[in-house]
PDB file of N, CA and C in Angstrom:
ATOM      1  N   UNK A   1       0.819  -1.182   0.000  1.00  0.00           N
ATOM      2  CA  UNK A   1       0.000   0.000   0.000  1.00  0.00           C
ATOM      3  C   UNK A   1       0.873   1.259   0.000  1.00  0.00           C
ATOM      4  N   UNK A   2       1.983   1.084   0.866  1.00  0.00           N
ATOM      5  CA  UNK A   2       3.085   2.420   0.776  1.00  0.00           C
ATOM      6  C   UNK A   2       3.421   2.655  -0.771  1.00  0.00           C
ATOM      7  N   UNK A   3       3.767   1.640  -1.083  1.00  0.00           N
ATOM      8  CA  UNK A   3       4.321   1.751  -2.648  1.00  0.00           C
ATOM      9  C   UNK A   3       3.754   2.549  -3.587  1.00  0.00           C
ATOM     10  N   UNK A   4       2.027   2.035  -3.626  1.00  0.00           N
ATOM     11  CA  UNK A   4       0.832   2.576  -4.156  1.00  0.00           C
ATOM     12  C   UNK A   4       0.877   3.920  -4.076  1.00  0.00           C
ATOM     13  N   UNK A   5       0.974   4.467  -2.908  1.00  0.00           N
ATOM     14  CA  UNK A   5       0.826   5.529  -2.323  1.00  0.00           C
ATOM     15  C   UNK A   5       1.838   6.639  -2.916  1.00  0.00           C
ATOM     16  N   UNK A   6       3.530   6.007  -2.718  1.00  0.00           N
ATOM     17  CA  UNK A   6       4.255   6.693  -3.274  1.00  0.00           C
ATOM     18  C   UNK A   6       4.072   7.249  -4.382  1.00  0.00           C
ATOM     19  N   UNK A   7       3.925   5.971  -4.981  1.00  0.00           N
ATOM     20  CA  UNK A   7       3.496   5.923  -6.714  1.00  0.00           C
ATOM     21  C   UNK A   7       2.608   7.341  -7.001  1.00  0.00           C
ATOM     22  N   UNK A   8       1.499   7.416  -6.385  1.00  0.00           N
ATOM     23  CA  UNK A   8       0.546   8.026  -6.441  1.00  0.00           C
ATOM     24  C   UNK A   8       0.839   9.511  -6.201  1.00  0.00           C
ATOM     25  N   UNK A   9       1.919   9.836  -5.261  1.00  0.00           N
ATOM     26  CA  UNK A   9       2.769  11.220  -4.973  1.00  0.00           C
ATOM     27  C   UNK A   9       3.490  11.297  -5.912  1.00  0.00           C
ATOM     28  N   UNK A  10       4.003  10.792  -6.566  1.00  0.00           N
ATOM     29  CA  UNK A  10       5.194  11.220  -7.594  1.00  0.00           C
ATOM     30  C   UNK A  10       4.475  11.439  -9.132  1.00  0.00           C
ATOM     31  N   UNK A  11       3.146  11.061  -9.242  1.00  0.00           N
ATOM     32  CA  UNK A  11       2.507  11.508 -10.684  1.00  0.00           C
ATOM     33  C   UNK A  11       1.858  12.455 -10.294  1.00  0.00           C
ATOM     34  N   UNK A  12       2.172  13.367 -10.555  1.00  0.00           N
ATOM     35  CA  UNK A  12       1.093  14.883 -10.349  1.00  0.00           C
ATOM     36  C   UNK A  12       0.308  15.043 -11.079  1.00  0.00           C
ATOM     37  N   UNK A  13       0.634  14.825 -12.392  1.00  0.00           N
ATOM     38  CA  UNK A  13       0.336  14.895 -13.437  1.00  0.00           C
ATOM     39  C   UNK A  13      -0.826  13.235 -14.530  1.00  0.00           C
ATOM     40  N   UNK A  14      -1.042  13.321 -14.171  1.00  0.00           N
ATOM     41  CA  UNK A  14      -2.118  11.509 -14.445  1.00  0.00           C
ATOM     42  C   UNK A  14      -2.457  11.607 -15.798  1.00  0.00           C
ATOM     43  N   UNK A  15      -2.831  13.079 -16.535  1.00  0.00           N
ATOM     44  CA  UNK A  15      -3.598  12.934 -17.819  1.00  0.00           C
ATOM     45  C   UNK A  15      -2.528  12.986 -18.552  1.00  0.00           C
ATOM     46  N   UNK A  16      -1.201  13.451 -18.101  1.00  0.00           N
ATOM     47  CA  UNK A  16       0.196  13.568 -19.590  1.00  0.00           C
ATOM     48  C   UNK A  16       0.494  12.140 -20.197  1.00  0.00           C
ATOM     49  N   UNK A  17       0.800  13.200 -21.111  1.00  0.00           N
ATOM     50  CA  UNK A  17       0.884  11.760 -22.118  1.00  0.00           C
ATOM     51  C   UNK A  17       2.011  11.024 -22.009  1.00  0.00           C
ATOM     52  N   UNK A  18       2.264   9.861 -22.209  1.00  0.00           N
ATOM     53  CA  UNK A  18       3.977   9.483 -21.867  1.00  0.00           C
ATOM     54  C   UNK A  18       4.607  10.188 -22.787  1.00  0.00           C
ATOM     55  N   UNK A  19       5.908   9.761 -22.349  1.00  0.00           N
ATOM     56  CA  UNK A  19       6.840  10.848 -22.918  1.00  0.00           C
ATOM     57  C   UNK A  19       7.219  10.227 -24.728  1.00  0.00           C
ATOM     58  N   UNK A  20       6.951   8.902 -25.242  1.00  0.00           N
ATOM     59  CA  UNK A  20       6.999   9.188 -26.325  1.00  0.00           C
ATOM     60  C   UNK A  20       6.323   9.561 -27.569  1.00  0.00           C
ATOM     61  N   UNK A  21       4.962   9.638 -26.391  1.00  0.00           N
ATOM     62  CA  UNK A  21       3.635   9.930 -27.213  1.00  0.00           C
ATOM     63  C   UNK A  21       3.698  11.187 -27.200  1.00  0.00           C
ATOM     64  N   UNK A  22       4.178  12.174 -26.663  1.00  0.00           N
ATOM     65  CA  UNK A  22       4.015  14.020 -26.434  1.00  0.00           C
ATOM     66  C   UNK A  22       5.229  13.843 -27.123  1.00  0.00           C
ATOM     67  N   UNK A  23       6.421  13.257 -27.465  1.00  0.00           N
ATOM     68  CA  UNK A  23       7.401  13.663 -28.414  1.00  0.00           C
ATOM     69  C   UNK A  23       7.030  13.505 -30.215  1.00  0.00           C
ATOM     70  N   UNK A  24       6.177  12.916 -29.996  1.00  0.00           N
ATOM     71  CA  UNK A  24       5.653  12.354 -31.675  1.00  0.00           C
ATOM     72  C   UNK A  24       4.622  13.489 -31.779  1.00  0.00           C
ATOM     73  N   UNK A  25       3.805  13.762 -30.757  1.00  0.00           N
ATOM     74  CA  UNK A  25       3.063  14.920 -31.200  1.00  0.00           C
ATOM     75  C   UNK A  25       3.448  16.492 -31.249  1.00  0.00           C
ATOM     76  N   UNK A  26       4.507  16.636 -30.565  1.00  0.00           N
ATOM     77  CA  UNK A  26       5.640  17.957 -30.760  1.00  0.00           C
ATOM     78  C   UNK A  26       6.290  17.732 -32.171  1.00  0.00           C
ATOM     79  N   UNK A  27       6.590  16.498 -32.417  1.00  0.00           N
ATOM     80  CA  UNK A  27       7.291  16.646 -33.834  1.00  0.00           C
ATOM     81  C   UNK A  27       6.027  16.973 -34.990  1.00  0.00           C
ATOM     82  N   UNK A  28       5.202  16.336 -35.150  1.00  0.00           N
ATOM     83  CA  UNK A  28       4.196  16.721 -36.119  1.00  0.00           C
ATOM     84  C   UNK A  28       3.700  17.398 -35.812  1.00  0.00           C
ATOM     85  N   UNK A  29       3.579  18.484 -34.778  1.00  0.00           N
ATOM     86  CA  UNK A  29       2.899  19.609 -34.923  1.00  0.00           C
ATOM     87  C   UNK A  29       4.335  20.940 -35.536  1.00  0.00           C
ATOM     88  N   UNK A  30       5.357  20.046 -35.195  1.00  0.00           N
ATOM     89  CA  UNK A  30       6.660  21.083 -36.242  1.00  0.00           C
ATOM     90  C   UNK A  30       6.482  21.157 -37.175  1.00  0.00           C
ATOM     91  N   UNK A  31       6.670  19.090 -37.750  1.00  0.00           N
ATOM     92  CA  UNK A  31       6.577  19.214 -39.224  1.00  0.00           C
ATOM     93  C   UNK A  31       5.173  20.101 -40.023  1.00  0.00           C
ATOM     94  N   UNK A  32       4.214  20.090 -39.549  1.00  0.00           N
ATOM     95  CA  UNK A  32       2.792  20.831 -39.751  1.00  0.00           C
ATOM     96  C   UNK A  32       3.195  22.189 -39.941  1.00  0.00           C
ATOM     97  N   UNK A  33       3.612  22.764 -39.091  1.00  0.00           N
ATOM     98  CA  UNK A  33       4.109  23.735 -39.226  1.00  0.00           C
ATOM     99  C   UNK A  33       4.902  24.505 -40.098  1.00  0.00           C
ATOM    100  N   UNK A  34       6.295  23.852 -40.394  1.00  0.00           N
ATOM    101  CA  UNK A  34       7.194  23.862 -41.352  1.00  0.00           C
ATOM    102  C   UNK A  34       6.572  23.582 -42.798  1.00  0.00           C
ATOM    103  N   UNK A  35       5.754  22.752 -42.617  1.00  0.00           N
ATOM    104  CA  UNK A  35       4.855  22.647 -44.078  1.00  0.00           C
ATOM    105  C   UNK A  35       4.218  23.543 -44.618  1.00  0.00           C
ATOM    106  N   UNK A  36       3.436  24.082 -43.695  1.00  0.00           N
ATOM    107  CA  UNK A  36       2.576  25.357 -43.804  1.00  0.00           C
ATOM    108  C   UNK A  36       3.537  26.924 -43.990  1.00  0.00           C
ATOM    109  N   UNK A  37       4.822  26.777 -43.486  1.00  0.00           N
ATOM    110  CA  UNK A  37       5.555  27.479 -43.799  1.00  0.00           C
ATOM    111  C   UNK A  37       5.852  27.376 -45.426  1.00  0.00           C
ATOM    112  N   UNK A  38       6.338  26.205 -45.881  1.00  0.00           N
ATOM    113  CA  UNK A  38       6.885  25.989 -47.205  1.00  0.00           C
ATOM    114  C   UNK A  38       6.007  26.385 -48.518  1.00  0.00           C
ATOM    115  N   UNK A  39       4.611  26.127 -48.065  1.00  0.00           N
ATOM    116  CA  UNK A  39       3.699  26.328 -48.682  1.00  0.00           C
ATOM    117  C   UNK A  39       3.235  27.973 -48.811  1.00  0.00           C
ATOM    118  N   UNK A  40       3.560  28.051 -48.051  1.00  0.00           N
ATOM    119  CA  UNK A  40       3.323  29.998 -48.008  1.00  0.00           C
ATOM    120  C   UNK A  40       4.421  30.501 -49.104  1.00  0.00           C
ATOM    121  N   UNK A  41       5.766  30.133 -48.409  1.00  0.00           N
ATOM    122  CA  UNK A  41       6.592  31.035 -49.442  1.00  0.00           C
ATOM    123  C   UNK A  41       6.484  30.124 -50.939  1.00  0.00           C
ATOM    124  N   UNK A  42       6.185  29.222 -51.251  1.00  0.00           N
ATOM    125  CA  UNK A  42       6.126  29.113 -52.812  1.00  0.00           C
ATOM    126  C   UNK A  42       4.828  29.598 -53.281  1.00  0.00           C
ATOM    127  N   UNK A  43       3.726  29.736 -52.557  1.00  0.00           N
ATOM    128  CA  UNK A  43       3.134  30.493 -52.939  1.00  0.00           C
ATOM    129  C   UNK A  43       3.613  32.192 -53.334  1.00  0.00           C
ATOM    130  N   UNK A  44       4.286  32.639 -52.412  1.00  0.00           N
ATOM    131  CA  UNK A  44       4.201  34.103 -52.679  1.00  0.00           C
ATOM    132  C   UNK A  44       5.382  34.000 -53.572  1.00  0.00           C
ATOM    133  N   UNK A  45       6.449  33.162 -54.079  1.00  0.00           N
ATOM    134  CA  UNK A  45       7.467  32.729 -55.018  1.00  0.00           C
ATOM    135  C   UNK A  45       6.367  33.151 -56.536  1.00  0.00           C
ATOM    136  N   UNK A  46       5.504  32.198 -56.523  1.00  0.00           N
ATOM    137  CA  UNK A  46       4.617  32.179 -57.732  1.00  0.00           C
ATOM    138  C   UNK A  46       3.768  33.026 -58.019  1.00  0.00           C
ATOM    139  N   UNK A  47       3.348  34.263 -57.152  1.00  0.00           N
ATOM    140  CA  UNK A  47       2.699  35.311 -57.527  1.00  0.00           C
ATOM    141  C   UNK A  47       3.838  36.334 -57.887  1.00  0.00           C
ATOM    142  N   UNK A  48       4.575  36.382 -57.109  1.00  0.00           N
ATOM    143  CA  UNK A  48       5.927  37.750 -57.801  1.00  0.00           C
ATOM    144  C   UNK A  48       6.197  37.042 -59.460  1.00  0.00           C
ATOM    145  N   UNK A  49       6.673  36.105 -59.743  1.00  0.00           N
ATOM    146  CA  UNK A  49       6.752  35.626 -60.534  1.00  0.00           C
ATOM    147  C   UNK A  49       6.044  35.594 -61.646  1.00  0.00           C
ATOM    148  N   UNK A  50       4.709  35.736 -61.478  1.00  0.00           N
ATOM    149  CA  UNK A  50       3.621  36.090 -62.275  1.00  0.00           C
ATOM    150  C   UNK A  50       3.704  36.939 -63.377  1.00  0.00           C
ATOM    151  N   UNK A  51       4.350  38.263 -62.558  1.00  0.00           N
ATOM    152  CA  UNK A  51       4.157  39.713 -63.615  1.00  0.00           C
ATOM    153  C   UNK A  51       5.594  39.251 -64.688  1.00  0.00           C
ATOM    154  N   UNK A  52       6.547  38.763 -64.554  1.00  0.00           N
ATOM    155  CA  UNK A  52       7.512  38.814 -65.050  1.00  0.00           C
ATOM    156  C   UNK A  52       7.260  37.706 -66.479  1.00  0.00           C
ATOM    157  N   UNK A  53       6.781  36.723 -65.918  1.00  0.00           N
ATOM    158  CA  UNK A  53       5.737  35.772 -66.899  1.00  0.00           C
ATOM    159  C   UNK A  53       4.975  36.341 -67.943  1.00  0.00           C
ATOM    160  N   UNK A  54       4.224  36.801 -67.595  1.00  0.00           N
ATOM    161  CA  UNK A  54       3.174  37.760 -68.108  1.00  0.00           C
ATOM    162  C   UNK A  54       3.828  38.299 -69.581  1.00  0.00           C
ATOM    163  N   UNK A  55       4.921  39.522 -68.897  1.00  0.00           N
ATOM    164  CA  UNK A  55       5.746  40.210 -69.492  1.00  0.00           C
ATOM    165  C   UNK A  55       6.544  39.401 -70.794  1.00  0.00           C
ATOM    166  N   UNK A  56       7.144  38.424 -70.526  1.00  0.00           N
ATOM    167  CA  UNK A  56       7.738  37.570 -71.441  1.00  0.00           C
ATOM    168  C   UNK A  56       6.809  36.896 -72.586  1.00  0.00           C
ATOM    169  N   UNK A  57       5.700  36.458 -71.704  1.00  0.00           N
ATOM    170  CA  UNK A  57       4.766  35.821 -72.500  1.00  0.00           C
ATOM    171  C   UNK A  57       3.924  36.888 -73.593  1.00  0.00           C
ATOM    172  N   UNK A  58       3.942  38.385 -73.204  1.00  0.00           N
ATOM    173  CA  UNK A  58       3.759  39.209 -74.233  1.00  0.00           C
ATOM    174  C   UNK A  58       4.615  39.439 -75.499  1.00  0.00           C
ATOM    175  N   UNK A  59       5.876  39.497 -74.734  1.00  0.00           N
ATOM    176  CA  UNK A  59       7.122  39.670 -75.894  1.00  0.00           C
ATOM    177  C   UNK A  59       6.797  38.906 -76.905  1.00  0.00           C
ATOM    178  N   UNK A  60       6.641  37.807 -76.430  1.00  0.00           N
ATOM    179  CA  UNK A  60       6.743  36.606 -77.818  1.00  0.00           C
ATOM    180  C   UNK A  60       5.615  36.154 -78.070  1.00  0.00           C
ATOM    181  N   UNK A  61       4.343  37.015 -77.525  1.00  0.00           N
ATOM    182  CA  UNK A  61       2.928  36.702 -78.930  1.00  0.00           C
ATOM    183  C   UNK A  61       3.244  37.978 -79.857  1.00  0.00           C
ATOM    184  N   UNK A  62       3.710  38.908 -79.425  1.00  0.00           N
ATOM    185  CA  UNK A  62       4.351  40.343 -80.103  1.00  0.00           C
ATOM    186  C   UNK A  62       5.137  39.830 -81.325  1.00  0.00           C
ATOM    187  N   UNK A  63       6.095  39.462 -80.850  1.00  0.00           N
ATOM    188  CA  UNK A  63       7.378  38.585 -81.772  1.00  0.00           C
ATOM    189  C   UNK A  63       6.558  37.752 -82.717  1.00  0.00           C
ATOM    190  N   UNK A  64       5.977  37.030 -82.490  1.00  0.00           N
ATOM    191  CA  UNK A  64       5.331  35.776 -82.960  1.00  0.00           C
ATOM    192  C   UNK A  64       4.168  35.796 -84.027  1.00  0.00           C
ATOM    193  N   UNK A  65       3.796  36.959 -83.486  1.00  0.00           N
ATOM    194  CA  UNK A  65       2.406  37.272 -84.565  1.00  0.00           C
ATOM    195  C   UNK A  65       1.051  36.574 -83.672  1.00  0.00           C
ATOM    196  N   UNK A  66       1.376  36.081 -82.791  1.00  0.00           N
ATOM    197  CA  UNK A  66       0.486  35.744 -82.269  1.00  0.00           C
ATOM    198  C   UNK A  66      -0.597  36.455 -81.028  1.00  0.00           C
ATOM    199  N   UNK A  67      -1.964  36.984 -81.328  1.00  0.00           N
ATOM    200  CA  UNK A  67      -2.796  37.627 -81.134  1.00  0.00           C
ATOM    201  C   UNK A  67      -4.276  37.057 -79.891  1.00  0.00           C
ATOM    202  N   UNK A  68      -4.139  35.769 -79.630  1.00  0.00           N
ATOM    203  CA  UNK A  68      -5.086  34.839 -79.094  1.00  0.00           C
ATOM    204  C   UNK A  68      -6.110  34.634 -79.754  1.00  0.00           C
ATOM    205  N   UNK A  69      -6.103  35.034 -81.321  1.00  0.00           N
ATOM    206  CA  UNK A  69      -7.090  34.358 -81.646  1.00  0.00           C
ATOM    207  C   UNK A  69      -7.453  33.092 -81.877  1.00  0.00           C
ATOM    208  N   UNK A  70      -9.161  32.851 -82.166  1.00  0.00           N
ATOM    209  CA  UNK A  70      -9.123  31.515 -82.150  1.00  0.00           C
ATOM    210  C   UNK A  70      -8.909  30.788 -82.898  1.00  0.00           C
ATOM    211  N   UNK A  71      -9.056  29.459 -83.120  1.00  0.00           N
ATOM    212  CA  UNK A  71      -8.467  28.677 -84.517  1.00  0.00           C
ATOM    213  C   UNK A  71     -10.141  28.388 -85.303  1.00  0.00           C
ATOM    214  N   UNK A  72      -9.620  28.610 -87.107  1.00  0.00           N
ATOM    215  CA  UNK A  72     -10.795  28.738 -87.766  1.00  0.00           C
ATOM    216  C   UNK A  72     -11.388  27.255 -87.344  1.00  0.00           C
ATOM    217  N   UNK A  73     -12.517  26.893 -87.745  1.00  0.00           N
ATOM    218  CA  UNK A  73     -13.336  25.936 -87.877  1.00  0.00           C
ATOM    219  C   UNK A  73     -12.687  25.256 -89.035  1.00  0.00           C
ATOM    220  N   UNK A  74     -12.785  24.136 -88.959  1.00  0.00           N
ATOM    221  CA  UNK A  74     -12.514  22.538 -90.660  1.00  0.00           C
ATOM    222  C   UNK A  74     -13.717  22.849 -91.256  1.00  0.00           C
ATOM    223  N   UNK A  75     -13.741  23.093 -92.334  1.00  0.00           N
ATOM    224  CA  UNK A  75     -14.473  22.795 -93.432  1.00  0.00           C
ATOM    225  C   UNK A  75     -14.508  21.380 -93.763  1.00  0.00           C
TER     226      UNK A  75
END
């Protein structure tokens, strides 16, 4: 019963999770994190990127003769 007892003084804590279950969930809430990071900056990578696209992709319907029009119909 002492033992019990001890036992029972030294967990303060009863609902924590063991320790390799709160280390697996600290890591995936990093990796989550870091993901959501990565995903942000290639997003904002691909909108700056945009206008410069744009720009090029004018040059050479300019160059090209090309106007967006559509293609005739087959007879």
């Amino acid at each position: 019963m002492e033992q019990a007892e001890r036992a029972d003084a030294t967990d303060s804590d009863l609902q924590a999770l063991p320790e390799e279950l709160a280390r697996r969930e600290t890591l995936k809430a990093k990796l989550d994190e870091a993901c959501a990071r990565l995903e942000a900056d290639a997003k904002a990578q691909a909108e700056a990127a945009r206008p410069a696209y744009e720009k090029k992709k004018a040059t050479y319907d300019a160059k090209t003769g090309r106007r967006g029009r559509a293609p005739k119909a087959a007879s």
